[in-house]
C-alpha atoms as a PDB file:
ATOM      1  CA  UNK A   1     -35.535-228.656 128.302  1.00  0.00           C
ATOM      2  CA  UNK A   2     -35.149-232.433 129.620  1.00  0.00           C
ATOM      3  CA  UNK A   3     -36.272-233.253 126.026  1.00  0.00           C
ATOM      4  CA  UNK A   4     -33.478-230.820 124.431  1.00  0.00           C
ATOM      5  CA  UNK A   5     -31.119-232.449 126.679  1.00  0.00           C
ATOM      6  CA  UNK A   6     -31.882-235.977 125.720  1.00  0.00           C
ATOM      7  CA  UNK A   7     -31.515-235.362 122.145  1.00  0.00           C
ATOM      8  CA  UNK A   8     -28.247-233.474 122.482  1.00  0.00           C
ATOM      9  CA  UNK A   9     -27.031-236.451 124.234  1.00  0.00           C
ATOM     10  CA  UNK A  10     -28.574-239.436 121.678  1.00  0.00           C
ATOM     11  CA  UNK A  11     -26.417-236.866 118.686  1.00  0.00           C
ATOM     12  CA  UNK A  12     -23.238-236.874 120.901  1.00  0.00           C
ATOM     13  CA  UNK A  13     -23.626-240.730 121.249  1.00  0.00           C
ATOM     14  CA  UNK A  14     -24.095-241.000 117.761  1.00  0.00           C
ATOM     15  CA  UNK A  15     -20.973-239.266 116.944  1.00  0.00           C
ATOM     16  CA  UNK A  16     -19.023-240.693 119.849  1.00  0.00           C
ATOM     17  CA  UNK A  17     -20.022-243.838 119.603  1.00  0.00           C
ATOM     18  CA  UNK A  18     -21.099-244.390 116.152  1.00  0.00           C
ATOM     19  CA  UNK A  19     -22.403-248.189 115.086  1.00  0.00           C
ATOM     20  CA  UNK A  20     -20.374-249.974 112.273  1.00  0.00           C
ATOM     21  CA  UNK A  21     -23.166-249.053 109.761  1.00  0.00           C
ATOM     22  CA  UNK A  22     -22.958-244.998 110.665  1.00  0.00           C
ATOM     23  CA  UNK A  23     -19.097-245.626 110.576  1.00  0.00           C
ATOM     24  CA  UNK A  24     -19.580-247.047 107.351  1.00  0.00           C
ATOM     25  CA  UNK A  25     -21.776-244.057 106.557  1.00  0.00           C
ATOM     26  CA  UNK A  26     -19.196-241.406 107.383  1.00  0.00           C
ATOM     27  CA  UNK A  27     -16.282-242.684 105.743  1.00  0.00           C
ATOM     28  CA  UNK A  28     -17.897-243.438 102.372  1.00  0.00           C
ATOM     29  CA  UNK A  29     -18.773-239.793 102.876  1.00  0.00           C
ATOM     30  CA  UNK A  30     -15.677-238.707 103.696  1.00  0.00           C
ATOM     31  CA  UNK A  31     -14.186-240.225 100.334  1.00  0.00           C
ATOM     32  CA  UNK A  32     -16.885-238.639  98.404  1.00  0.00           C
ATOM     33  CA  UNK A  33     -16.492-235.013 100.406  1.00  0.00           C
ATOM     34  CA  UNK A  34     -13.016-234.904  99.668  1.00  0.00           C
ATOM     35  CA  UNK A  35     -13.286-236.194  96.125  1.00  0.00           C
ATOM     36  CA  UNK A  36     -15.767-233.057  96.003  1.00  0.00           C
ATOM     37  CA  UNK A  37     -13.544-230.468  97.096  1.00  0.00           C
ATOM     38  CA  UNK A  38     -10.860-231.437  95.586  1.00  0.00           C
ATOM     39  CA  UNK A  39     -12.451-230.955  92.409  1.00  0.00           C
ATOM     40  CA  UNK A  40     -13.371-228.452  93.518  1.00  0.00           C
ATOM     41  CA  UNK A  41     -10.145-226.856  94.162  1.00  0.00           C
ATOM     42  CA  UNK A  42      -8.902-228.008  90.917  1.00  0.00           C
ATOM     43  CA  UNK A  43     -11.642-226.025  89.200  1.00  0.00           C
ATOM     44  CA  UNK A  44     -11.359-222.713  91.089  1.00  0.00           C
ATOM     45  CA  UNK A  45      -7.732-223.052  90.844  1.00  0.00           C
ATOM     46  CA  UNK A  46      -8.436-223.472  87.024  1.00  0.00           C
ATOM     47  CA  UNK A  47     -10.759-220.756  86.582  1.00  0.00           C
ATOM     48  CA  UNK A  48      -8.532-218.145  88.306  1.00  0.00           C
ATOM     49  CA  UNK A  49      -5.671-219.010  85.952  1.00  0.00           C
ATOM     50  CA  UNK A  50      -7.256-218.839  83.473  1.00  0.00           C
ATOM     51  CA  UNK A  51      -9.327-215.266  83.987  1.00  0.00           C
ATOM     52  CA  UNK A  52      -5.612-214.237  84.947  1.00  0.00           C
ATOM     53  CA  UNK A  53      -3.693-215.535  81.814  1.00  0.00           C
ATOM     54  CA  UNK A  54      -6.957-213.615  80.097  1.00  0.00           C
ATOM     55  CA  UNK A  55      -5.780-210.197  81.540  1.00  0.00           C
ATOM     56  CA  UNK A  56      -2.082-210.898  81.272  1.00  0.00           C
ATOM     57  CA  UNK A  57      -2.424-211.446  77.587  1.00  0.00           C
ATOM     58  CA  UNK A  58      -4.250-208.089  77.260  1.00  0.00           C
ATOM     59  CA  UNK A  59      -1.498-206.344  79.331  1.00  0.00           C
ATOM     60  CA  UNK A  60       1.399-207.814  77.203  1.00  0.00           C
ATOM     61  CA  UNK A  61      -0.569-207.216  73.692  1.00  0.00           C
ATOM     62  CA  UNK A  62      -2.071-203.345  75.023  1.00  0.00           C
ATOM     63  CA  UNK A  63      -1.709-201.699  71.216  1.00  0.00           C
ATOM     64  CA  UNK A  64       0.164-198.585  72.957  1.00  0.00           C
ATOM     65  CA  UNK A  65       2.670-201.007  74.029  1.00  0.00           C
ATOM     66  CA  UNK A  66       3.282-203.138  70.769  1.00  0.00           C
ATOM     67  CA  UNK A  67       3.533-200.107  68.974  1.00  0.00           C
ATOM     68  CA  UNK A  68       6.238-198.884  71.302  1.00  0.00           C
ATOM     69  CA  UNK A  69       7.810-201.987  71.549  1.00  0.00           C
ATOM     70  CA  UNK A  70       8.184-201.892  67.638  1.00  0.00           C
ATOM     71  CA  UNK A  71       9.695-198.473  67.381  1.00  0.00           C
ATOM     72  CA  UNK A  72       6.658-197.178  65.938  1.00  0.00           C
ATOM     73  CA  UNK A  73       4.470-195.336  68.518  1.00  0.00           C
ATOM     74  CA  UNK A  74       4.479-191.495  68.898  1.00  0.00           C
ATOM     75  CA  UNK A  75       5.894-190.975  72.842  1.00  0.00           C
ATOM     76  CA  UNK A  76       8.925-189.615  73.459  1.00  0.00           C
ATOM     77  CA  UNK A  77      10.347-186.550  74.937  1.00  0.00           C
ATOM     78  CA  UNK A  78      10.628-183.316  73.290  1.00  0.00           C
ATOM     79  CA  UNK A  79      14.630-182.675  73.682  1.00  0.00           C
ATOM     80  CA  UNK A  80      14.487-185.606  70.998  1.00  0.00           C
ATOM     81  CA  UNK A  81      13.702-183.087  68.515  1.00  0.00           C
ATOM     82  CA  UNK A  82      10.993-185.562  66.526  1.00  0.00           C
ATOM     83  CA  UNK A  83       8.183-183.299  66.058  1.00  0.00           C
ATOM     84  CA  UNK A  84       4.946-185.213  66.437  1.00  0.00           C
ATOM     85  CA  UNK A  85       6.038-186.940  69.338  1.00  0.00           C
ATOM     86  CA  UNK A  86       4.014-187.285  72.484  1.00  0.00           C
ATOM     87  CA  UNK A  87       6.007-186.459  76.072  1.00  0.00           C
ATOM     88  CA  UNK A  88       5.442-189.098  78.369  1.00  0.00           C
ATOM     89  CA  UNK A  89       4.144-186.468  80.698  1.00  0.00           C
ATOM     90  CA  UNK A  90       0.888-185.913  78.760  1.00  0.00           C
ATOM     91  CA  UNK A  91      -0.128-189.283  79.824  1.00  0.00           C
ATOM     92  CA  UNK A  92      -0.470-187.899  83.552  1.00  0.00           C
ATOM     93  CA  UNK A  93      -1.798-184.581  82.917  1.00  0.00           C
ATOM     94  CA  UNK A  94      -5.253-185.853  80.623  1.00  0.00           C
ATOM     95  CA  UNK A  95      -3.503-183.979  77.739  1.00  0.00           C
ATOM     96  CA  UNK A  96      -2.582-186.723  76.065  1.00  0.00           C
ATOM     97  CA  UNK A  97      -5.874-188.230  73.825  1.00  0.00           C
ATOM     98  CA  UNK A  98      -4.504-191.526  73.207  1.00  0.00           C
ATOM     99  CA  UNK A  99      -4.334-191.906  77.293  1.00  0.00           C
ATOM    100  CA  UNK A 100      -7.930-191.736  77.201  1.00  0.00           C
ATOM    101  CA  UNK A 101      -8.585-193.975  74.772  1.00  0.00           C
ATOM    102  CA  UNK A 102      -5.924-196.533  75.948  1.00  0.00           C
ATOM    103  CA  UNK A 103      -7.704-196.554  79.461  1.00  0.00           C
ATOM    104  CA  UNK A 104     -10.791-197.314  77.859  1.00  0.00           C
ATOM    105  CA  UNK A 105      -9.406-200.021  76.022  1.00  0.00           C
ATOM    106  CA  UNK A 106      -6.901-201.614  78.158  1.00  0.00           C
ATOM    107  CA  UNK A 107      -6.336-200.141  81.953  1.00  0.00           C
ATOM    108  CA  UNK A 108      -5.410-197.178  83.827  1.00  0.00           C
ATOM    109  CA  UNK A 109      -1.475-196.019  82.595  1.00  0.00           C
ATOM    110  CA  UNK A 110       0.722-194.615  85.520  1.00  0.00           C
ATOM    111  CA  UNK A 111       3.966-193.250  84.173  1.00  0.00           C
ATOM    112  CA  UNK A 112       7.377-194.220  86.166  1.00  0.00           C
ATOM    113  CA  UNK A 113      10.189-192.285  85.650  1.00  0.00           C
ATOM    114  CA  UNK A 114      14.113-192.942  85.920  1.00  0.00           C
ATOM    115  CA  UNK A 115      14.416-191.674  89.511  1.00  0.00           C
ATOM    116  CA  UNK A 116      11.434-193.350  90.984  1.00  0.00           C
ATOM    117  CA  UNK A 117       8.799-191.308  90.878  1.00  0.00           C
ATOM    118  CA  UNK A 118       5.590-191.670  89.278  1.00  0.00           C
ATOM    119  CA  UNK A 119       2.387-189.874  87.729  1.00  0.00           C
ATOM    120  CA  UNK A 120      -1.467-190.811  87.178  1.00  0.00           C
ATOM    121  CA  UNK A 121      -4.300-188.900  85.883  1.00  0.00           C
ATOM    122  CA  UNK A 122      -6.244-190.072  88.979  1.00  0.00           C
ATOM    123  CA  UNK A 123      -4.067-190.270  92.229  1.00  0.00           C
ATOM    124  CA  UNK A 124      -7.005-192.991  93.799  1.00  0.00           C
ATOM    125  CA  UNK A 125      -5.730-194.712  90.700  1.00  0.00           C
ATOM    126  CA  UNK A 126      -2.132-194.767  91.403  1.00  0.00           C
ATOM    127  CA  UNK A 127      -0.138-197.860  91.988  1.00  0.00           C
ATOM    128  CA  UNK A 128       2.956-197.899  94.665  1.00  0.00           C
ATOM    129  CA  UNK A 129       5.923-198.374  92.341  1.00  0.00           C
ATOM    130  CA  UNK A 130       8.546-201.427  92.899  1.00  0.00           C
ATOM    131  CA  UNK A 131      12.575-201.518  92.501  1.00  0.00           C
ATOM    132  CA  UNK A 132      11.461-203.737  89.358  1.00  0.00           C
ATOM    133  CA  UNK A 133       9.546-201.158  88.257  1.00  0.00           C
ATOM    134  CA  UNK A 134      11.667-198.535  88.073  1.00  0.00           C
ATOM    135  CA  UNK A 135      14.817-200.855  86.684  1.00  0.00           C
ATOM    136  CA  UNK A 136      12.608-200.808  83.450  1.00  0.00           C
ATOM    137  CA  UNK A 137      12.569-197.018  83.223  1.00  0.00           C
ATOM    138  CA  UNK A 138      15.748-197.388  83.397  1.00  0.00           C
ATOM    139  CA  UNK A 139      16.378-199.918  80.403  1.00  0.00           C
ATOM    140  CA  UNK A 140      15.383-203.097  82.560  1.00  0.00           C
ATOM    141  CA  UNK A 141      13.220-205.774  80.800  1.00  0.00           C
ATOM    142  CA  UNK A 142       9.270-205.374  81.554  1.00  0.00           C
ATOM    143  CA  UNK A 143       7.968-207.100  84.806  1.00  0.00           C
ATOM    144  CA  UNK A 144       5.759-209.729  85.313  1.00  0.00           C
ATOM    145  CA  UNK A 145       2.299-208.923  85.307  1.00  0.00           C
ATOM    146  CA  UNK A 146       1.301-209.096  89.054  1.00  0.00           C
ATOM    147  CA  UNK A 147      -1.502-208.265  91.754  1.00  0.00           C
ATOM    148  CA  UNK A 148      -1.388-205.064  93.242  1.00  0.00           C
ATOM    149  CA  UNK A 149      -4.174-202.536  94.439  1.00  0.00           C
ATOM    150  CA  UNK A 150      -4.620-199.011  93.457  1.00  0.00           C
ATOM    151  CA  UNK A 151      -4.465-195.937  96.387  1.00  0.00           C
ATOM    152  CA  UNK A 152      -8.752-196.383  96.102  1.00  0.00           C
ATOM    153  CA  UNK A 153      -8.391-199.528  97.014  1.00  0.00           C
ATOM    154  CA  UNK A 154      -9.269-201.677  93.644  1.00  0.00           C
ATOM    155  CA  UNK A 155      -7.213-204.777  92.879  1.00  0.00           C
ATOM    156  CA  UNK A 156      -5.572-204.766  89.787  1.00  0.00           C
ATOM    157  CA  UNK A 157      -3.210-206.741  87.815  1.00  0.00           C
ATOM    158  CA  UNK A 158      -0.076-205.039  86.946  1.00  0.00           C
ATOM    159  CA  UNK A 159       2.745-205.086  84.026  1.00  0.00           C
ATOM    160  CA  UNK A 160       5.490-202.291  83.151  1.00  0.00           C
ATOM    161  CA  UNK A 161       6.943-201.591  80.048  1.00  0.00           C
ATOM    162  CA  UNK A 162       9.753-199.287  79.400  1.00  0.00           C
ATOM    163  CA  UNK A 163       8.298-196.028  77.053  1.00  0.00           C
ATOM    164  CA  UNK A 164      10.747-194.064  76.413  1.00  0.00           C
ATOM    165  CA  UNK A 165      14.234-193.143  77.716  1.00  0.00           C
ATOM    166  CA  UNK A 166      14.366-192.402  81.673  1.00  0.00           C
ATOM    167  CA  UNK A 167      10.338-193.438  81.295  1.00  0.00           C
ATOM    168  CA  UNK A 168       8.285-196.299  81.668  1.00  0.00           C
ATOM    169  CA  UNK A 169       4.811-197.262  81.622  1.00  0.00           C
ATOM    170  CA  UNK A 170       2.935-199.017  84.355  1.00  0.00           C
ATOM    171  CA  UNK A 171      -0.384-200.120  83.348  1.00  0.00           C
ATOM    172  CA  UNK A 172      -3.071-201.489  85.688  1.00  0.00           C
ATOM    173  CA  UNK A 173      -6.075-204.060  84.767  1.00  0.00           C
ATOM    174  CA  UNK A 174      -8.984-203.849  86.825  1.00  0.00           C
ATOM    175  CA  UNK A 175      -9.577-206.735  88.458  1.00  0.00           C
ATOM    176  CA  UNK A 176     -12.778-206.629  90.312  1.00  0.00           C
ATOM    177  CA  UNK A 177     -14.992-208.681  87.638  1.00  0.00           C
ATOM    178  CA  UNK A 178     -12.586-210.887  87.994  1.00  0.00           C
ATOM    179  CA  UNK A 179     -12.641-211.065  91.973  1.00  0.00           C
ATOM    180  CA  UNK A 180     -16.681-211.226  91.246  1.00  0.00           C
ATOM    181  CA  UNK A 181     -16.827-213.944  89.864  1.00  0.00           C
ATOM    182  CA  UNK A 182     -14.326-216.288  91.384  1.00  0.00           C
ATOM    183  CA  UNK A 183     -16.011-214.840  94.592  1.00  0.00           C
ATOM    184  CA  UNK A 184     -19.217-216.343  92.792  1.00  0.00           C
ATOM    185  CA  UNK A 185     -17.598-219.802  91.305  1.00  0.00           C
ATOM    186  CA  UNK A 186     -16.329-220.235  95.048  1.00  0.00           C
ATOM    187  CA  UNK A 187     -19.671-219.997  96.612  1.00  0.00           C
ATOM    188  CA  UNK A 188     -21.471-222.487  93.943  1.00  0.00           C
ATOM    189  CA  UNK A 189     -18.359-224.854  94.725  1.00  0.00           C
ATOM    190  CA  UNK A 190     -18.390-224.552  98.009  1.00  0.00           C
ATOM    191  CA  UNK A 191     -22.409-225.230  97.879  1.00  0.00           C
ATOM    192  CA  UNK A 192     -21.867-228.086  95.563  1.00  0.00           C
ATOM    193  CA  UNK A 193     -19.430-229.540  98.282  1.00  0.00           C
ATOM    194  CA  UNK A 194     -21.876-228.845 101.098  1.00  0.00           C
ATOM    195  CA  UNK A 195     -24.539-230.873  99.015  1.00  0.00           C
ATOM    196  CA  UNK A 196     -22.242-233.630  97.981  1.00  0.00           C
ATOM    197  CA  UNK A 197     -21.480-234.318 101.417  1.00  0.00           C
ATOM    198  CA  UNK A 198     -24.942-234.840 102.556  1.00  0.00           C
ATOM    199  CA  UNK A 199     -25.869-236.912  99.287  1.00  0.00           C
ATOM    200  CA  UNK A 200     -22.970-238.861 100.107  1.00  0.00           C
ATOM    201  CA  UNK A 201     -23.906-239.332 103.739  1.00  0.00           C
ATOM    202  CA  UNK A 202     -27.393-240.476 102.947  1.00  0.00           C
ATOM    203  CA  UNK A 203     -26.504-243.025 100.338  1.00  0.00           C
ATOM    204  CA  UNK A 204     -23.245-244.222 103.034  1.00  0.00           C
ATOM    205  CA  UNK A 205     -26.442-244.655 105.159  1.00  0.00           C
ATOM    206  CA  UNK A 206     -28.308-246.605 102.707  1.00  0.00           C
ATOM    207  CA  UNK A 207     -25.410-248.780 101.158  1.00  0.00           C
ATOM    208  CA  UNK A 208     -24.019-249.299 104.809  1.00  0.00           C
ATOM    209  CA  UNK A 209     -27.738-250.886 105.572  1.00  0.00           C
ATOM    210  CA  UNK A 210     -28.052-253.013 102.608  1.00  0.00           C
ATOM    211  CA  UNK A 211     -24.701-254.275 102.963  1.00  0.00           C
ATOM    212  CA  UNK A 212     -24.721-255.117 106.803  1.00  0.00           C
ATOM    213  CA  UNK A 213     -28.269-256.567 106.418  1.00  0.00           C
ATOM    214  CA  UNK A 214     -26.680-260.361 106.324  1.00  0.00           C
ATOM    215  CA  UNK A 215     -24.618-259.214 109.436  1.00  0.00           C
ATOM    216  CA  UNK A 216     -28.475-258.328 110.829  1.00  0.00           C
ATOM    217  CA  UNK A 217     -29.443-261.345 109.866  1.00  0.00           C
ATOM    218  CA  UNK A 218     -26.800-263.309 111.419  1.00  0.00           C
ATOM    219  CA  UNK A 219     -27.193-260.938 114.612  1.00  0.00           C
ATOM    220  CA  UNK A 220     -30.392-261.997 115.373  1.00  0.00           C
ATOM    221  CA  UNK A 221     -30.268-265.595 114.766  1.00  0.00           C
ATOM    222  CA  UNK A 222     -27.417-266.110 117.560  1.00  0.00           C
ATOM    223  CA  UNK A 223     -29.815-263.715 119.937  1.00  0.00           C
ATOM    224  CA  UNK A 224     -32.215-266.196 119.533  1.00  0.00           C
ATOM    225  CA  UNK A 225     -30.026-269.294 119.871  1.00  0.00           C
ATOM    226  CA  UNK A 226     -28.837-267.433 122.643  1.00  0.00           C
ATOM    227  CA  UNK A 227     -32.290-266.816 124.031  1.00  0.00           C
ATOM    228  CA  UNK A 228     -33.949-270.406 123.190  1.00  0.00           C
ATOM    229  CA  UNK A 229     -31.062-272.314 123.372  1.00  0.00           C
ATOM    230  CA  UNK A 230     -32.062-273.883 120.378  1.00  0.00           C
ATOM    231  CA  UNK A 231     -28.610-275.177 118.574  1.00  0.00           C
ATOM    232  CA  UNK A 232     -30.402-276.670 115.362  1.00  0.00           C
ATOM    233  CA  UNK A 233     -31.804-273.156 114.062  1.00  0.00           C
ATOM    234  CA  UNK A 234     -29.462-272.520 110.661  1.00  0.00           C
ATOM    235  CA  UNK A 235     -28.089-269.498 109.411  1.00  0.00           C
ATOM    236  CA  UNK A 236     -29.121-269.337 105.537  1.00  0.00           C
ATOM    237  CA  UNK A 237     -25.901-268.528 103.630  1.00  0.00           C
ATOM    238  CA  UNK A 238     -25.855-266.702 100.248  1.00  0.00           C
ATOM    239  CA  UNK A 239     -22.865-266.805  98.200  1.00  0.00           C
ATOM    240  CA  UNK A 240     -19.288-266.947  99.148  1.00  0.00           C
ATOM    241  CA  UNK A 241     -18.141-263.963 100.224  1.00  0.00           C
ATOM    242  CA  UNK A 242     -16.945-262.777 104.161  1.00  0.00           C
ATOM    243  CA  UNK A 243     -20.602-262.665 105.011  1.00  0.00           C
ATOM    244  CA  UNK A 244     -21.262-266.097 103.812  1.00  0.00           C
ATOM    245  CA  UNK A 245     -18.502-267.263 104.801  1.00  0.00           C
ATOM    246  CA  UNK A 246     -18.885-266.292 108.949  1.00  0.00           C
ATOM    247  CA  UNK A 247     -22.367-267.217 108.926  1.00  0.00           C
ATOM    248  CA  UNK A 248     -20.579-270.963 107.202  1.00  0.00           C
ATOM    249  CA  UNK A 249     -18.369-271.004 110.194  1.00  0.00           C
ATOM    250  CA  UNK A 250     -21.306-270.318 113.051  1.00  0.00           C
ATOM    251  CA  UNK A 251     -23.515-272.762 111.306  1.00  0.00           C
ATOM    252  CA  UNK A 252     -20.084-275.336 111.611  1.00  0.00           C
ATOM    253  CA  UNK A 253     -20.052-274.022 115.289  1.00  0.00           C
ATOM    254  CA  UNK A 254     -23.819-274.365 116.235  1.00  0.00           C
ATOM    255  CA  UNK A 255     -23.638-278.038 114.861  1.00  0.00           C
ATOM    256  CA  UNK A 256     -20.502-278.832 116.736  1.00  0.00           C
ATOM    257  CA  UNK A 257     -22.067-277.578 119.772  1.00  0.00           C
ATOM    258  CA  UNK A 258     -25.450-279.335 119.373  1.00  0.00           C
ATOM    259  CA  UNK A 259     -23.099-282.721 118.632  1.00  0.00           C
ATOM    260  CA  UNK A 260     -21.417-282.068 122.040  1.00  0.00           C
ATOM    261  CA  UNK A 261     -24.699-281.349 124.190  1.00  0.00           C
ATOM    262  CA  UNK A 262     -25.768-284.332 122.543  1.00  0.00           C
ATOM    263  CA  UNK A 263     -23.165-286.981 123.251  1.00  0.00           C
ATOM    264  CA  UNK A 264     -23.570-285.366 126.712  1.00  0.00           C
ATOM    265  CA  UNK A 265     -27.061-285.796 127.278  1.00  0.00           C
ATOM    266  CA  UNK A 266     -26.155-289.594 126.030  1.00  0.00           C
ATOM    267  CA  UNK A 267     -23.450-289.932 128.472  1.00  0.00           C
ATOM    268  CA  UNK A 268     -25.536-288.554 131.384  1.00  0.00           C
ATOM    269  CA  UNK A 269     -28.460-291.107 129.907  1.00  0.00           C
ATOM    270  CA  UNK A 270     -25.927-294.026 130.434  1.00  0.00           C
ATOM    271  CA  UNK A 271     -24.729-293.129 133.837  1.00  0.00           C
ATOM    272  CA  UNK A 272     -27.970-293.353 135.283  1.00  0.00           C
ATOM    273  CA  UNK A 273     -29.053-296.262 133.353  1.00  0.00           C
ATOM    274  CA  UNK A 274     -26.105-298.044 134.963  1.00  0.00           C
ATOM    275  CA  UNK A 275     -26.726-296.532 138.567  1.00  0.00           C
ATOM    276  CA  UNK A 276     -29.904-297.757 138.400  1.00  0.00           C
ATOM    277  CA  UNK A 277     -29.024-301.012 137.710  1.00  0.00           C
END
């Protein structure tokens, strides 16, 4: 336990009171963490709108829809009088064989009528109708396609249509392939994040040590002038950058300082050369 406790207290002293090469360390990593998840971001943020603008375009180009939209499919009601035409109805009551192949193709259809209420073949599959939703059955323009979630619980992405007159159709896009794999792009990012960050910290730690090593260098040369006392030890100077140029300006300091003790020693020298005379 005194063992744990020691080492719990070295790691809170190295976060606490980090050394200029670990604070060099972590802020090189910083940059490169939130570089990272920023991309990150960008990509998931990407990805989603782009699955979604995928299942919008299949909800705004559903065949049973562009064929209703061009006057040419066969719903309607039957006080029309059109013989051959399909009553919205059918599409709630499994009747209706072109239901069943639309939800195959495209989504689940939920019919909205004029006065707000609505029919499914499946009630787990129903969808809570909007004010938006039932402006279109009655002659609004079609909705956005949105997120919703079905009485079962599935999300799903959402667009009405108006059908026919006092009728419109809702029709709902699974989305739980689509939740999958976002759910799966967001754990690889978020794993490519976690690894980034401790590349990034061990080549911080690396760079910060190869870059301070002249500081090192200079360091220990004024602990041992310090130490010996010895003024005339040099600090070797490379190039003529910051480095270079501090370890210039104690060199320029050492040799003033070694000029001084000098003419002092000569001055003391004289003094008692001339007391002793």
């Amino acid at each position: 336990r005194p063992g744990r406790m020691s080492t719990a207290r070295r790691a809170l002293a190295w976060l606490v009171r980090p050394s200029l090469r670990r604070r060099l360390a972590l802020l090189s990593a910083l940059a490169v963490v939130v570089a990272i998840a920023g991309a990150s971001g960008l990509a998931y943020l990407a990805m989603s709108g782009a699955l979604r603008s995928q299942v919008d375009r299949a909800l705004v180009t559903n065949p049973l829809t562009v064929a209703n939209n061009a006057g040419t499919s066969h719903l309607g009601s039957p006080a029309d009088g059109r013989t051959g035409w399909l009553d919205p109805e059918s599409l709630c009551s499994g009747t209706a064989d072109v239901a069943t192949r639309f939800q195959v193709v495209i989504g689940t259809v939920q019919v909205v009528r004029a006065d707000g209420t609505t029919c499914t073949r499946n009630p787990l599959d129903e969808v809570t109708v909007t004010a938006a939703d039932v402006a279109v059955a009655n002659g609004g323009e079609a909705t956005a396609p949105r997120d919703d979630s079905t009485q079962g619980g599935t999300p799903v992405r959402v667009r009405t249509t108006a059908l026919s007159p006092g009728y419109a159709l809702l029709v709902a896009r699974d989305l739980t392939d689509v939740d999958a794999t976002l759910h799966q792009l967001a754990l690889v990012l978020v794993g490519a994040t976690g690894a980034g960050a401790l590349l990034a910290t061990v080549a911080g730690l690396l760079v910060a040590r190869t870059g301070l090593r002249p500081i090192d260098d200079l360091t220990r040369t004024a602990e041992r002038i310090a130490a010996t006392q010895d003024l005339s030890t040099p600090i070797p100077t490379h190039g003529d950058d910051e480095v270079a140029r501090l370890a210039t300006a104690f060199n320029a300091m050492t040799t003033a300082l070694a000029g001084a003790r000098a003419r002092q020693q000569q001055l003391a020298e004289e003094k008692a050369a001339a007391e002793r005379e």
